[in-house]
Protein backbone atom coordinates (compact mmCIF):
# COMPACT_ATOMS: atom_id res chain seq x y z
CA UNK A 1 -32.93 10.63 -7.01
CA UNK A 2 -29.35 10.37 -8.73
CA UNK A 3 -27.02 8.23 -7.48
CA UNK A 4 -25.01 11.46 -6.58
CA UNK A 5 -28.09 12.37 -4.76
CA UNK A 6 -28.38 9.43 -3.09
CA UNK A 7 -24.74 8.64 -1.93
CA UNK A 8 -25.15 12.30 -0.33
CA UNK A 9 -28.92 11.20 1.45
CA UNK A 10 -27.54 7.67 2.74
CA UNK A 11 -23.32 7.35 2.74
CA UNK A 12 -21.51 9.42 5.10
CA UNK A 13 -19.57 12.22 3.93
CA UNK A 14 -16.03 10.42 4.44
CA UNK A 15 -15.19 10.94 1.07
CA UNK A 16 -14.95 13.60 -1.48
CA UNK A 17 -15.74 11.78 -4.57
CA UNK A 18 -15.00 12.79 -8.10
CA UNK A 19 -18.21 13.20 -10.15
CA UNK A 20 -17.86 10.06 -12.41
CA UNK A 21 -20.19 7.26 -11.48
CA UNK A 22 -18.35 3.87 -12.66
CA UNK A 23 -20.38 0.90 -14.22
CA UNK A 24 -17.89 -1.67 -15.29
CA UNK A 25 -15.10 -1.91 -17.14
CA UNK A 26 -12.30 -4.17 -18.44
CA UNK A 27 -8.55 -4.54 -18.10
CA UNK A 28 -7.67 -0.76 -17.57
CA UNK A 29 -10.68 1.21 -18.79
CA UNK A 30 -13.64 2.11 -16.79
CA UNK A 31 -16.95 2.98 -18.52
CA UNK A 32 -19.72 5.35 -16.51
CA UNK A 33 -22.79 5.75 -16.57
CA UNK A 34 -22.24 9.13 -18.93
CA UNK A 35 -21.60 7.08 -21.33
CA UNK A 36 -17.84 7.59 -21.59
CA UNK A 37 -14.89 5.40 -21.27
CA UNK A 38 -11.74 6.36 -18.73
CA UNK A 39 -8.16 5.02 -18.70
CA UNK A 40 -7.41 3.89 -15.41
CA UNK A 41 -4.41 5.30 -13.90
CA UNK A 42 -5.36 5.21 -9.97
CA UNK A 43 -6.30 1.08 -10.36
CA UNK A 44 -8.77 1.24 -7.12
CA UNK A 45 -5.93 3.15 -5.13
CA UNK A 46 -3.45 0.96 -6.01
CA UNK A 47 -5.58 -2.22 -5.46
CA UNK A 48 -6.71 -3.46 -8.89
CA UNK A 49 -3.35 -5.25 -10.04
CA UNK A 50 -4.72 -6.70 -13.06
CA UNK A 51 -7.07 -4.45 -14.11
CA UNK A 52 -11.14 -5.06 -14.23
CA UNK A 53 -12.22 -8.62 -15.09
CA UNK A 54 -9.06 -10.67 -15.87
CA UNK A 55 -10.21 -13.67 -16.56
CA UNK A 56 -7.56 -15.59 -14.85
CA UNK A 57 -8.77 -13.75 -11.46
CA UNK A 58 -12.28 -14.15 -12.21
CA UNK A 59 -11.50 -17.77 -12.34
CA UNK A 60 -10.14 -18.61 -8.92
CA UNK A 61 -12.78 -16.47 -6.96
CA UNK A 62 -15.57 -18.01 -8.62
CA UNK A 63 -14.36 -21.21 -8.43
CA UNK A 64 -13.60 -20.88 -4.37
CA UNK A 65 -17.37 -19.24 -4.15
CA UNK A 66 -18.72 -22.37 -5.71
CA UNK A 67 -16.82 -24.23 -3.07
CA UNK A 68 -16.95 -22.04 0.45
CA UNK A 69 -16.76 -18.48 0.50
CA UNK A 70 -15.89 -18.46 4.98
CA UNK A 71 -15.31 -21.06 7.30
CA UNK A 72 -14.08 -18.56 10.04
CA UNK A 73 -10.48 -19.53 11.67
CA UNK A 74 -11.40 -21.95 13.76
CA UNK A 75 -10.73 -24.47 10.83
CA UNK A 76 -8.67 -25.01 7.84
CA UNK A 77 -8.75 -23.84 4.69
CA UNK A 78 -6.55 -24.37 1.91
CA UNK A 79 -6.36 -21.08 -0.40
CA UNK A 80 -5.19 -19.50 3.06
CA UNK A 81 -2.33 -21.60 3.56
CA UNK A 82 -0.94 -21.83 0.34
CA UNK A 83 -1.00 -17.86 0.25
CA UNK A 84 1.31 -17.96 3.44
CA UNK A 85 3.55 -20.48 1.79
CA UNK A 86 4.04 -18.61 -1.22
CA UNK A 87 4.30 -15.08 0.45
CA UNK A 88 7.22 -16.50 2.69
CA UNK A 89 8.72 -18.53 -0.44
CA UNK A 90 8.94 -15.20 -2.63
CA UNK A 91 9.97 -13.52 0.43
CA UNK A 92 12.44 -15.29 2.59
CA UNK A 93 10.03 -14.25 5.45
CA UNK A 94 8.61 -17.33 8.30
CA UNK A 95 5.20 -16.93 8.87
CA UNK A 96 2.01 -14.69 8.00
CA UNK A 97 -1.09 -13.08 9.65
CA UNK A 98 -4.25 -12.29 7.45
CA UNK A 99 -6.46 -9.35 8.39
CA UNK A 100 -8.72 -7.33 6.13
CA UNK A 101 -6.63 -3.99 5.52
CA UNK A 102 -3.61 -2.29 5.50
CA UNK A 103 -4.69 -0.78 8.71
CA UNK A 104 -5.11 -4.18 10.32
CA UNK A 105 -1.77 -5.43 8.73
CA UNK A 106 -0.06 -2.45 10.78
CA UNK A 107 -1.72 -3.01 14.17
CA UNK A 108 -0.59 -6.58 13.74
CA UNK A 109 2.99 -5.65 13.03
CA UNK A 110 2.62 -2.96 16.08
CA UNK A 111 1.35 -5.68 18.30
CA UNK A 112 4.41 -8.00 17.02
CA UNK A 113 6.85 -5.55 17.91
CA UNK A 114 5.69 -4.64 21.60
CA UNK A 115 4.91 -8.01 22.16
CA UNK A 116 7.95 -9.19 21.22
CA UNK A 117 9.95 -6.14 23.51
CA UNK A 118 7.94 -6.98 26.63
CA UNK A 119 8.88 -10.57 26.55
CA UNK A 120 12.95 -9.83 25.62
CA UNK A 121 13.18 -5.85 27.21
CA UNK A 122 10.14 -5.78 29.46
CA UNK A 123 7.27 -3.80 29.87
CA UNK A 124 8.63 -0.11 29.93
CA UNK A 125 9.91 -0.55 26.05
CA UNK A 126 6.49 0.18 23.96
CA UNK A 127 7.56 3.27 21.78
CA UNK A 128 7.17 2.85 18.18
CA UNK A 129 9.20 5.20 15.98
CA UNK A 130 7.74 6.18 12.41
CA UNK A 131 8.57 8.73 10.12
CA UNK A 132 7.21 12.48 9.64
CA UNK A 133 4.87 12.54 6.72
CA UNK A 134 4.52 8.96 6.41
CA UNK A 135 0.61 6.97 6.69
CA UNK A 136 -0.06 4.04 8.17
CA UNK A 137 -4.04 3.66 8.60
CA UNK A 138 -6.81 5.27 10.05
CA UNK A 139 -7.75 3.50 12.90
CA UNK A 140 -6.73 5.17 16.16
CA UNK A 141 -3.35 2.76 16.46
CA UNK A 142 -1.97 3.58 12.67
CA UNK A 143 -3.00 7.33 13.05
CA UNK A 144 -0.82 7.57 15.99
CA UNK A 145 1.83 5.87 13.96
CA UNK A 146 0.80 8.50 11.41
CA UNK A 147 3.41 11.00 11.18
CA UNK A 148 1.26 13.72 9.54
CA UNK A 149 -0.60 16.08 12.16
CA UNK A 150 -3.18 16.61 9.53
CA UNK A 151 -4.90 13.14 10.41
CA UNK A 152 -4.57 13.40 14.30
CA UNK A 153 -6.32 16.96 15.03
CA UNK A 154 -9.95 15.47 15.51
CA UNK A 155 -9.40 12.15 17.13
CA UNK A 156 -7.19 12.83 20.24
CA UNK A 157 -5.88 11.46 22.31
CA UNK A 158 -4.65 8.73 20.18
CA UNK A 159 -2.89 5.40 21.14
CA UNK A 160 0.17 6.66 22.79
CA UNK A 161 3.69 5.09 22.49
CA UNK A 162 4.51 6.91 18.92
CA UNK A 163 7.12 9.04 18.30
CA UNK A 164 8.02 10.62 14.74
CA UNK A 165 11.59 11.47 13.48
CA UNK A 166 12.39 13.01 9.45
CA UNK A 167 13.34 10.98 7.26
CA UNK A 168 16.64 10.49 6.02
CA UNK A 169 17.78 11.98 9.24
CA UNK A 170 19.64 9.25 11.06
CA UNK A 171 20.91 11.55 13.76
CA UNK A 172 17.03 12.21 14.81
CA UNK A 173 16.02 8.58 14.64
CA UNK A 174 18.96 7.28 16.90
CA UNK A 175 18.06 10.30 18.89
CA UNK A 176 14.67 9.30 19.76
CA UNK A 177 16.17 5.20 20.41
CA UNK A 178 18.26 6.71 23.40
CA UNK A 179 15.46 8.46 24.65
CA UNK A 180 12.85 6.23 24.35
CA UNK A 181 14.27 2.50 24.30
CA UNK A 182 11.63 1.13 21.72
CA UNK A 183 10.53 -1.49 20.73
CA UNK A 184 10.20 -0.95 17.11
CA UNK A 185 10.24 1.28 13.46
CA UNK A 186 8.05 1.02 11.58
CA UNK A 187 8.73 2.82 7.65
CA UNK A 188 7.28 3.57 4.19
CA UNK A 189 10.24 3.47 1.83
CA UNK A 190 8.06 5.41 -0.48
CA UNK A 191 6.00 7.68 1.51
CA UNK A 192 2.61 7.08 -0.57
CA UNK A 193 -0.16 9.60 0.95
CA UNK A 194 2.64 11.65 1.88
CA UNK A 195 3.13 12.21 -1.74
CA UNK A 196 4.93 9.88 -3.50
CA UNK A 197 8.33 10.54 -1.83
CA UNK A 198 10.97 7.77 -1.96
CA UNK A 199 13.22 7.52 1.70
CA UNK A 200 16.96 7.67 1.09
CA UNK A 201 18.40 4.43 0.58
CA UNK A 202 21.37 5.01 2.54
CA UNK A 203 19.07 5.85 5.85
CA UNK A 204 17.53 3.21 5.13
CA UNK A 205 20.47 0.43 5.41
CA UNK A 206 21.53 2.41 8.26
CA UNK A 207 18.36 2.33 10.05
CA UNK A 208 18.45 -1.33 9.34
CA UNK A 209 22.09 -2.03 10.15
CA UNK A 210 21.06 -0.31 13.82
CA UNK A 211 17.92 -2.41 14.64
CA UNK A 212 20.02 -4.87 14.45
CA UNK A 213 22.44 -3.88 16.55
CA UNK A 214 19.96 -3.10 18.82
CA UNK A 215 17.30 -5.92 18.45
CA UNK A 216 14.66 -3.10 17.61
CA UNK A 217 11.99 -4.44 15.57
CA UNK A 218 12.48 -3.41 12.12
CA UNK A 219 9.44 -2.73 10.34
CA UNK A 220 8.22 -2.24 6.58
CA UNK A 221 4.88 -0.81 5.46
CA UNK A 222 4.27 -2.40 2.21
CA UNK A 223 0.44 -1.30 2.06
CA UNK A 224 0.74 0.84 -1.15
CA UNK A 225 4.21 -0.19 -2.33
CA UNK A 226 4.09 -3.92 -2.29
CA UNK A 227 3.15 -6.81 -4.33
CA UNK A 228 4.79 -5.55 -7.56
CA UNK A 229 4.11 -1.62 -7.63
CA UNK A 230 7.75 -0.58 -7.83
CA UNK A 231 9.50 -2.60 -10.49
CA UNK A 232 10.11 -5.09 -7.24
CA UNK A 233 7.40 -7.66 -5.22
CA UNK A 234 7.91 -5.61 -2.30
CA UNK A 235 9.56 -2.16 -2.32
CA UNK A 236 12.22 -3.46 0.55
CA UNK A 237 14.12 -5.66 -1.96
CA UNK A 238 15.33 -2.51 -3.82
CA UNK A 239 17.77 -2.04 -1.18
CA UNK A 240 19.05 -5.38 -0.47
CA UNK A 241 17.86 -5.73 3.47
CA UNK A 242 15.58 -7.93 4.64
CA UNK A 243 12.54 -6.62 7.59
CA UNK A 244 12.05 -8.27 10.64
CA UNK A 245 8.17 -7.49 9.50
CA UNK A 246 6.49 -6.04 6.56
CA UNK A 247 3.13 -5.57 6.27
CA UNK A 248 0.77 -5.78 2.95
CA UNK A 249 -2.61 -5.43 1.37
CA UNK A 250 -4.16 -3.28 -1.41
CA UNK A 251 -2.88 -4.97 -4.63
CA UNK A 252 -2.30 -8.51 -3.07
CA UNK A 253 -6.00 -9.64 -3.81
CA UNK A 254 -6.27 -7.54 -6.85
CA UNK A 255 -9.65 -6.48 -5.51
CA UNK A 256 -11.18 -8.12 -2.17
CA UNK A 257 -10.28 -7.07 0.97
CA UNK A 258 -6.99 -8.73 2.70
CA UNK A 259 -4.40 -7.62 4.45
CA UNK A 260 -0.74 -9.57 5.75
CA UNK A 261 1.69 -9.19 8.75
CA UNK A 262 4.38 -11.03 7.69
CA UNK A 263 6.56 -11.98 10.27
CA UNK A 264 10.49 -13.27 10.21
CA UNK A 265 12.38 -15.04 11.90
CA UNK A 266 13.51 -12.43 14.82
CA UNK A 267 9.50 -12.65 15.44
CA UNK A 268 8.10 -15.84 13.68
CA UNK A 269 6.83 -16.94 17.13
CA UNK A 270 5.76 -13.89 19.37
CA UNK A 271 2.27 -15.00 18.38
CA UNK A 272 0.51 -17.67 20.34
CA UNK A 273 -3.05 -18.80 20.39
CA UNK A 274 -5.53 -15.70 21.79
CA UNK A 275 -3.21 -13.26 21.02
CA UNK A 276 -4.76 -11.93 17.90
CA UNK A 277 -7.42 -12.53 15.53
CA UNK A 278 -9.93 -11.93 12.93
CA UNK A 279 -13.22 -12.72 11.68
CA UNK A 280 -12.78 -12.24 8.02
CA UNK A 281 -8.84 -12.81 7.94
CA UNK A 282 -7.96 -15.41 5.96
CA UNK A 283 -11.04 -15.89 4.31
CA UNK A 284 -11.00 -18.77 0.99
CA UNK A 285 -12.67 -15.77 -1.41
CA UNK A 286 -9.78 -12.99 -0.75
CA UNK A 287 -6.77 -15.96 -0.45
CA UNK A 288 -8.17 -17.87 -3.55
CA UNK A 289 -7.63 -14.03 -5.60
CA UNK A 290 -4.48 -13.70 -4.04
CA UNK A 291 -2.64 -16.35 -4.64
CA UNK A 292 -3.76 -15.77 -8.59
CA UNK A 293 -2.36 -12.25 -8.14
CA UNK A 294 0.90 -13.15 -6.64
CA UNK A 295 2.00 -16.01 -8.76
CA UNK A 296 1.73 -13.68 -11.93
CA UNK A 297 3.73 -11.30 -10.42
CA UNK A 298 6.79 -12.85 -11.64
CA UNK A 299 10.04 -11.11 -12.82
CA UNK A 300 8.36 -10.55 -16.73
CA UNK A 301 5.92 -8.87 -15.23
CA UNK A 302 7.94 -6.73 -12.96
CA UNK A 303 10.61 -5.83 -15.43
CA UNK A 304 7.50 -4.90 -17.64
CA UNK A 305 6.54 -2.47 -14.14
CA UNK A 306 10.19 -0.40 -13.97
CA UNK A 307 9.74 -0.05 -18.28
CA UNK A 308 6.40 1.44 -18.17
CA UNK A 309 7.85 4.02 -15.17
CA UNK A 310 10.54 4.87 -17.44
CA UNK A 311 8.16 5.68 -20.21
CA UNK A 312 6.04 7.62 -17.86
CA UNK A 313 9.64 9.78 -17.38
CA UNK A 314 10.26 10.01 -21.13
CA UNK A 315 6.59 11.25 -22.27
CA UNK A 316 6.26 13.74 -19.43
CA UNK A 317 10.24 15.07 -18.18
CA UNK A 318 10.80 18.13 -19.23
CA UNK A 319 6.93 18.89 -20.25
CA UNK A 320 5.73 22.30 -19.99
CA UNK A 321 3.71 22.64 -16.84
CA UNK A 322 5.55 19.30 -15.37
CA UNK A 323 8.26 20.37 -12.70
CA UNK A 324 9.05 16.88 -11.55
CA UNK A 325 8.44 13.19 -11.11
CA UNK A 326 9.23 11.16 -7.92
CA UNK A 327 8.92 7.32 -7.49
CA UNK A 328 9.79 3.84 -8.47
CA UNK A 329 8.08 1.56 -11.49
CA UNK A 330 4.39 2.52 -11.41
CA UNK A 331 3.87 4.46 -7.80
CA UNK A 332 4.74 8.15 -9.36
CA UNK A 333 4.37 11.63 -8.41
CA UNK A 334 3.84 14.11 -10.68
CA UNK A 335 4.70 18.09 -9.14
CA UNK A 336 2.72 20.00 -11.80
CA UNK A 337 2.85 24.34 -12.10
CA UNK A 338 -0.73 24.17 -12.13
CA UNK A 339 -2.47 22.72 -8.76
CA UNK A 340 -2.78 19.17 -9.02
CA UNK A 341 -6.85 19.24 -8.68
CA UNK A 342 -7.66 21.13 -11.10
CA UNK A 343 -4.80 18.67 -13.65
CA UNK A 344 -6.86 16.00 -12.05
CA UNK A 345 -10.13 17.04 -12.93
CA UNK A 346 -9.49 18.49 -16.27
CA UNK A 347 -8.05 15.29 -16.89
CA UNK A 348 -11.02 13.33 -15.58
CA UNK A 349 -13.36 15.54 -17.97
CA UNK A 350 -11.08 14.22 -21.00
CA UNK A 351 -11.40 10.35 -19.74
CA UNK A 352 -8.18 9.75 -17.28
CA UNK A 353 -8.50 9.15 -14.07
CA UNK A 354 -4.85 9.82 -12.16
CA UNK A 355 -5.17 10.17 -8.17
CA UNK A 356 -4.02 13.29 -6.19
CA UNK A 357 -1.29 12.80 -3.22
CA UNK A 358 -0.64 16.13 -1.32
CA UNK A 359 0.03 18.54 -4.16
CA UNK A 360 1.09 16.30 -6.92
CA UNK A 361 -0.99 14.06 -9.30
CA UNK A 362 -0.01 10.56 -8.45
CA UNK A 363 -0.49 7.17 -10.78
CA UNK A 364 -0.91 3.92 -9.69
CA UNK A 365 -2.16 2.01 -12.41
CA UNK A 366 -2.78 -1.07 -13.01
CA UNK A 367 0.33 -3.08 -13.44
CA UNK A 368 -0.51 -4.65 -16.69
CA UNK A 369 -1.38 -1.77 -18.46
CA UNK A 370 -0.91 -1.73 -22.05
CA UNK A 371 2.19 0.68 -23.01
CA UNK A 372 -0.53 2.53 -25.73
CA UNK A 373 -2.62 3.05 -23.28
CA UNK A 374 -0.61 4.33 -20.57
CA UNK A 375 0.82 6.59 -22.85
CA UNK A 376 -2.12 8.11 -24.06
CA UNK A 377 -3.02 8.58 -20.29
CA UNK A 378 0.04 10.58 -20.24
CA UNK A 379 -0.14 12.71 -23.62
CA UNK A 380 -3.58 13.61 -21.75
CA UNK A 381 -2.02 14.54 -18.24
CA UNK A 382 0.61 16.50 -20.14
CA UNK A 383 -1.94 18.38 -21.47
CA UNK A 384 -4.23 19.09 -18.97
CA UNK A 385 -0.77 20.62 -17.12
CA UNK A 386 -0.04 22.90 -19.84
């Protein structure tokens, strides 16, 4: 049987997979087992910061495997508190959580904010406020906060205590705070799976500006737009505020699973011992590759990130068959006249592999991603969209 064969026989059908079968590869090319080589501008969903076998990487997770690769939390471990250090060093935030996902890294921040409202409000202030079209996860708890009905039609009733207002309409959100008296927000400010849609930044200040006011929990979903992806570490610094919470994982450990609550200082201690856990959070491996991502992401780097957006902008504005591009530094949107799948897969058939989001082609690639290459990526997706 083919591998295609197989994955049908043995992996459930969660998935609808493009027909390329990957083999290896190296910094941002894949090769498959056709025998061809693909530019890689989806990097893993956003996860592979540094490409396919940086050597640098490679490095610190061997070396932590030839030391311990889990100890569990019930003891110390180095590579996972240095990556807390440095995450609240680069970010002015107090204190971190490590799960496995961004999933988990939301139901943390969730759990922060009610936890935190019981103890100062009381018990009847739960209600979590999130935005229409945004996507925070797939477990029961984040598709509630999910503010696309799409994802909640087969798996009700979900957690309850969720309630979704536009975005960019501030009227709406302080709307639902009257009514509802919650205990936190929780935001993309670039709606990823919702396709690629950046939130105003004037709602978001405000929104800010009332948490505050209000000692609501103010929440950031970094999942897909953290750890460098936007010309910025974390997407939130574009718009000079600082979260109560933001939550991260995809690129952070260029690879391995991990995901981070990171908590200030409104919430730095609404944890105590019992209150949450994880097996695999934390673990050496996925810290060890972590901290080797993050302390490359430096401000070379990211001013690299916003020049390589603008050259997306200047090889495909104005493109026949392009209508626009949304997005910050390398998390972009391409609207195309044709449907996006089928400028996805003819693309795929010429070696590029781009990602879809809603009806637009969307490119997350790796973040060191030689300019040539990128831009051949692009000459190709132009094409394809003719």
């Amino acid at each position: 049987m083919s591998i295609f064969e197989l994955d049908k026989e043995y992996v459930a059908a969660t998935y609808k997979r493009f027909p390329v079968e990957i083999t290896s590869g190296k910094g941002s090319v894949y090769y498959g087992a056709d025998g061809k080589e693909y530019i890689d501008l989806g990097s893993g969903i956003g996860v592979n910061a540094f490409g396919v076998g940086d050597e640098e990487y490679k490095k610190a997770v061997i070396g932590q495997l030839d030391k311990v690769q889990h100890t569990s939390n019930l003891y110390y471990t180095e590579p996972c508190v240095k990556l807390a250090e440095l995450l609240c060093e680069r970010t002015g935030m107090k204190r971190v959580f490590f799960g496995n996902s961004g999933a988990e890294a939301n139901e943390c921040a969730i759990k922060a904010a009610r936890k935190y409202a019981d103890e100062k409000k009381g018990s009847d202030c739960f209600t979590i406020i999130t935005l229409v079209n945004s996507f925070h996860g797939r477990t029961l708890t984040t598709l509630a906060a999910t503010g696309q009905d799409k994802f909640h039609e087969l798996f009700r009733p979900l957690t309850p205590g969720f309630v979704h207002v536009p975005a960019g309409d501030l009227e709406a959100f302080k709307k639902a705070c009257e009514e509802t008296n919650p205990a936190g927000f929780l935001m993309e400010c670039i709606q990823g799976e919702g396709g690629v849609l950046p939130v105003d930044a004037d709602y978001i200040r405000a929104v800010r500006k009332y948490c505050d006011e209000h000692d609501i929990v103010f929440m950031i979903d970094e999942v897909q737009t953290g750890n460098g992806r936007t010309g910025k570490l974390y997407s939130y610094m574009h718009f000079d505020i600082q979260p109560d919470v933001f939550s991260t994982a995809k690129g952070l450990a260029g690879g391995l699973p991990i995901g981070a609550c990171v908590l200030g200082e409104k919430v730095k201690n609404v944890f105590g011992p019992g209150d949450h856990g994880s097996t695999f959070g934390g673990n050496p491996v996925s810290c060890a590759a972590a901290l080797s991502i993050l302390s490359r992401i430096d401000d070379t780097l990211l001013e690299s990130v916003t020049r390589k957006g603008r050259l997306v902008h200047e090889l495909l504005d104005g493109r026949p068959g392009i209508e626009s591009i949304t997005g910050l530094g390398l998390m972009l949107g391409i609207r195309t006249v044709k449907p996006a799948g089928e400028v996805v897969a003819a693309a795929i058939e010429k070696g590029v592999l781009p990602l879809l989001a809603k009806d637009k082609v969307r490119l997350l690639p790796p973040l060191n991603i030689p300019e040539e290459l990128l831009a051949k990526g692009c000459k190709i997706i132009a094409e394809c969209a003719e």
